[in-house]
N, C-alpha and C. Protein backbone atom coordinates (compact mmCIF):
# COMPACT_ATOMS: atom_id res chain seq x y z
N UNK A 1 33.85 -10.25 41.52
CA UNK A 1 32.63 -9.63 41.03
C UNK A 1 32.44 -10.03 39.57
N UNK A 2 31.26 -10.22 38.99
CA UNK A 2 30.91 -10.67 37.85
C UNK A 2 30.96 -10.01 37.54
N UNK A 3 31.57 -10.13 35.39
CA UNK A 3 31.47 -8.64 34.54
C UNK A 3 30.25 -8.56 33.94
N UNK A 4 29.70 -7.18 34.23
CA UNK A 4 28.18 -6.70 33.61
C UNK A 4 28.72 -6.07 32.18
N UNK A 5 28.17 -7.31 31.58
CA UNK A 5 28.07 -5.85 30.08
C UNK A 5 26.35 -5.32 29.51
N UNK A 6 26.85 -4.26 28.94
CA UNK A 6 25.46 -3.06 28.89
C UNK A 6 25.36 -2.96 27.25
N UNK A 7 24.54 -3.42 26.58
CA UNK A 7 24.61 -2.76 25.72
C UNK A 7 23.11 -2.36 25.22
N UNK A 8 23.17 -1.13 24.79
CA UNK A 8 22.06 -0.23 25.06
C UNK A 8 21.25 -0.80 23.45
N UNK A 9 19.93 -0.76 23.17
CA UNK A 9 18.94 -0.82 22.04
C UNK A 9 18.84 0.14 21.33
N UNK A 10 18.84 1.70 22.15
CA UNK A 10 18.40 2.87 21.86
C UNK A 10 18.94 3.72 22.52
N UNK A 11 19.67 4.61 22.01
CA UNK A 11 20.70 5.53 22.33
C UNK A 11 19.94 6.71 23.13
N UNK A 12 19.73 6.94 24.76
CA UNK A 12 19.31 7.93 25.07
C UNK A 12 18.99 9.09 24.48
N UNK A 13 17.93 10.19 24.68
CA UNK A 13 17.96 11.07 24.30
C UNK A 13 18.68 11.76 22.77
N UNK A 14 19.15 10.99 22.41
CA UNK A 14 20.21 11.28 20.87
C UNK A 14 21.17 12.00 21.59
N UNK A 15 21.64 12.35 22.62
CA UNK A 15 22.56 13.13 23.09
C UNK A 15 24.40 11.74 22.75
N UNK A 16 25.25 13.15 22.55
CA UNK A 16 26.85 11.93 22.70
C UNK A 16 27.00 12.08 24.12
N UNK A 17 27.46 11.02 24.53
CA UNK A 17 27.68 10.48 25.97
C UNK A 17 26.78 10.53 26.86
N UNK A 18 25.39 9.87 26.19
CA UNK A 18 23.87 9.54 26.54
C UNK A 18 24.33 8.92 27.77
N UNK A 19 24.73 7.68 27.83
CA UNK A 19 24.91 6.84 28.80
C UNK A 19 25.41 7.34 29.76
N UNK A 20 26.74 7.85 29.85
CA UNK A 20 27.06 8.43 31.17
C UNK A 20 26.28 9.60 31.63
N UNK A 21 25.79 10.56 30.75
CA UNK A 21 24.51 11.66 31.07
C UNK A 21 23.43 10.90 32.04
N UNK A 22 23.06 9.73 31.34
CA UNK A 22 21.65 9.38 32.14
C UNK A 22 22.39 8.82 33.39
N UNK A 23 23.35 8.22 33.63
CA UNK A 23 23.93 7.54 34.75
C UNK A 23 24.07 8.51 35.82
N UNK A 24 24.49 9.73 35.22
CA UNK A 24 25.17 10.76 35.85
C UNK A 24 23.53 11.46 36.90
N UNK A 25 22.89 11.48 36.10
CA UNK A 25 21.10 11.69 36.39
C UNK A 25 20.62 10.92 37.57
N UNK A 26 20.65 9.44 37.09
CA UNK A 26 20.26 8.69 38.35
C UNK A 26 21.43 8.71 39.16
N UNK A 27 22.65 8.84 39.98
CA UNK A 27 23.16 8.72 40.64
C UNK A 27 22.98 10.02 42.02
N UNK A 28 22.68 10.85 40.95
CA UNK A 28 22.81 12.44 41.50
C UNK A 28 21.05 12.32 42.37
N UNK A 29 20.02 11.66 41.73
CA UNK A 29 18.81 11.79 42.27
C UNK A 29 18.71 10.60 43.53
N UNK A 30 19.54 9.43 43.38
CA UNK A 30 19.57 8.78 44.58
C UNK A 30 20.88 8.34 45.22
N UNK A 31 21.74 9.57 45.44
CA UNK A 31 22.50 9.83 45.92
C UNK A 31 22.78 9.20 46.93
N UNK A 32 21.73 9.90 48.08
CA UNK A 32 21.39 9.13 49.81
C UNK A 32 21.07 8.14 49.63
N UNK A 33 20.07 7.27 48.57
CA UNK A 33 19.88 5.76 48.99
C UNK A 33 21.71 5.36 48.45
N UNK A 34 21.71 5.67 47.74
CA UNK A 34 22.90 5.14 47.47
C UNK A 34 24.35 4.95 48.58
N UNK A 35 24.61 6.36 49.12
CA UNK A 35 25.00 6.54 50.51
C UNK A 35 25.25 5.31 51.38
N UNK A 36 24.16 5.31 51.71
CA UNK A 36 23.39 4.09 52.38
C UNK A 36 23.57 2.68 52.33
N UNK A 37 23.85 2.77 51.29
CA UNK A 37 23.76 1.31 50.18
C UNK A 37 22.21 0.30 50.51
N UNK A 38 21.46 1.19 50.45
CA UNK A 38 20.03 1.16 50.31
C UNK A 38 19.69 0.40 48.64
N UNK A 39 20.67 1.18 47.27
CA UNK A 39 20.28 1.22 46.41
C UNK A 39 21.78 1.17 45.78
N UNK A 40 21.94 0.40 44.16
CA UNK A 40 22.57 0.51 43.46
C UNK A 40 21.98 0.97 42.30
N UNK A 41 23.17 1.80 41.54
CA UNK A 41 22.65 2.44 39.93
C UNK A 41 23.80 2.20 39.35
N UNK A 42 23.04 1.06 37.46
CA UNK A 42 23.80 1.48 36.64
C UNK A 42 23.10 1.31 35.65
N UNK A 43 23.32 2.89 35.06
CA UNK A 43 22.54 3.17 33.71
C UNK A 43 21.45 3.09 34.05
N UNK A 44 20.26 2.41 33.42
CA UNK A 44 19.08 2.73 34.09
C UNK A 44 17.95 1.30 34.56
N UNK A 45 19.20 0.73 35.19
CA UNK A 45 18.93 -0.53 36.18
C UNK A 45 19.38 0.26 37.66
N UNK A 46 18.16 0.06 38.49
CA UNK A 46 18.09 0.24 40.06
C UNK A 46 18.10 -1.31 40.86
N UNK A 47 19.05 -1.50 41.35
CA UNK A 47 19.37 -2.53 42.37
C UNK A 47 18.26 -2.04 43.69
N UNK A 48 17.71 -2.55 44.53
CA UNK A 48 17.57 -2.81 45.70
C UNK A 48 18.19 -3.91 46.98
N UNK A 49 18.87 -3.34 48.12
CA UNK A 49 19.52 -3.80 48.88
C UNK A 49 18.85 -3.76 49.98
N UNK A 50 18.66 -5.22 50.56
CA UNK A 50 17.77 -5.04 51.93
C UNK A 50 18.36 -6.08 52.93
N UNK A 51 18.30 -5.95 54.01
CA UNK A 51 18.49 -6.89 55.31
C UNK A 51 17.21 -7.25 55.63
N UNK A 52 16.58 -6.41 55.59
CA UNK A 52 14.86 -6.82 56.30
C UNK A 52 13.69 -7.03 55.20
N UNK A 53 13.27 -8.08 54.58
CA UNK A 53 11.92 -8.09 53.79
C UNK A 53 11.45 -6.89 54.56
N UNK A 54 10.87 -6.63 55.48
CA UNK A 54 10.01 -5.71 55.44
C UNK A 54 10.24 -4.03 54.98
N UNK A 55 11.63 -3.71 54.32
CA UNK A 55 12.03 -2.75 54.13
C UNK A 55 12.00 -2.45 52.78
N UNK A 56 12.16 -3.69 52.20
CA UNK A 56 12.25 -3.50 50.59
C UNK A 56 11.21 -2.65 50.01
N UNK A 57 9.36 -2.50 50.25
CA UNK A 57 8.50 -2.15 49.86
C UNK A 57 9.04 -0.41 50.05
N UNK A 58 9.74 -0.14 51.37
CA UNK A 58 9.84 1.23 51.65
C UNK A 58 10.70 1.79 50.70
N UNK A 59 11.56 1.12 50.50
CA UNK A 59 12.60 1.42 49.33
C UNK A 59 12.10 1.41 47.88
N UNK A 60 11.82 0.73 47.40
CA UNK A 60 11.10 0.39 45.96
C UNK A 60 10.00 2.00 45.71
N UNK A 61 9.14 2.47 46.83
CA UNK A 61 8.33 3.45 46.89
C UNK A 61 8.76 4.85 46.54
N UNK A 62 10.19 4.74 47.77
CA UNK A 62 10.77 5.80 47.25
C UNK A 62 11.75 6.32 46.41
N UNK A 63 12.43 5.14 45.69
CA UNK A 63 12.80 5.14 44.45
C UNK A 63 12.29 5.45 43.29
N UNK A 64 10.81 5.02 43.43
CA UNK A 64 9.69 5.25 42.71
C UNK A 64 9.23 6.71 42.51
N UNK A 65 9.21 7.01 44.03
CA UNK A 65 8.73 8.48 44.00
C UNK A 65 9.72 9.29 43.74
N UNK A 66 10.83 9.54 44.06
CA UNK A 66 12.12 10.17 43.06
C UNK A 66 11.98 10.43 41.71
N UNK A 67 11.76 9.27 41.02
CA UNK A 67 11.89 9.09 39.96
C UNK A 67 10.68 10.14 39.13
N UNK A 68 9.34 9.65 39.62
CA UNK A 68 8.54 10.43 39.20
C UNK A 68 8.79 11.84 39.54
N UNK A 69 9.55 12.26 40.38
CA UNK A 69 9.49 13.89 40.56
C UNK A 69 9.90 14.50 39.78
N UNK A 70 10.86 13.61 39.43
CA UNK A 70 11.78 14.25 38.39
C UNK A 70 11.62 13.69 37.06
N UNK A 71 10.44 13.49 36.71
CA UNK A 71 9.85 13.34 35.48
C UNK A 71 11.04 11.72 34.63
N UNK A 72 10.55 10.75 35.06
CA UNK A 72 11.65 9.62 34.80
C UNK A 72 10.41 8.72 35.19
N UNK A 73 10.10 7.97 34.12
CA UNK A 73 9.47 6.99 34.13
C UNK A 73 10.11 5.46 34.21
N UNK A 74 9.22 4.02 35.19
CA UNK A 74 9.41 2.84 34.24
C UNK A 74 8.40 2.57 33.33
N UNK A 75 8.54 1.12 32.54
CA UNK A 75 7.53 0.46 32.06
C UNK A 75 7.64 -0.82 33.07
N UNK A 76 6.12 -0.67 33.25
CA UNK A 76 6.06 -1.89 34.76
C UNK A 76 6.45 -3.34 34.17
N UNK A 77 5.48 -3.54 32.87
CA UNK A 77 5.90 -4.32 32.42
C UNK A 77 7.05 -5.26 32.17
N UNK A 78 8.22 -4.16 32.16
CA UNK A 78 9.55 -5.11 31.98
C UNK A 78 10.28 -5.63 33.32
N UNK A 79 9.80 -5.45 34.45
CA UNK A 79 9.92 -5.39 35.73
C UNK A 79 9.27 -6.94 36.55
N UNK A 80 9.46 -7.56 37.28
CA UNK A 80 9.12 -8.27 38.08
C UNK A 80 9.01 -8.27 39.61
């Protein structure tokens, strides 16, 4: 496995142990995709995992919609 290194711009929330807080956040909200292995989380990069093109859109949606429930935005922009 390749080593990911993270290094953050802007320190979450000003909180100490921002990073694992927010990690701790997204893991807990996509728990079941995760389960699944639908979805990977780290920090606040979301992996998508698919066998079927046609599944990815279903996934991406409801990752999406999670996110917004719980008041967690992206910027589309940095996204492809």
């Amino acid at each position: 496995m390749p080593e990911c290194v993270f290094e953050p711009i802007v320190i979450f929330f000003g909180l100490i142990n921002s990073l694992a807080t927010f990690q701790t956040i997204i893991c807990n909200l996509l728990r079941d995709m995760i389960e699944v292995g639908d979805v990977t989380a780290f920090i606040d990069d979301v992996m998508v995992r698919i066998e079927m093109k046609e599944k990815y859109n279903e996934i991406v949606e409801e990752v999406l919609r999670k996110m917004t429930e719980n008041d967690l935005f992206v910027k589309p922009e940095k996204y492809v």
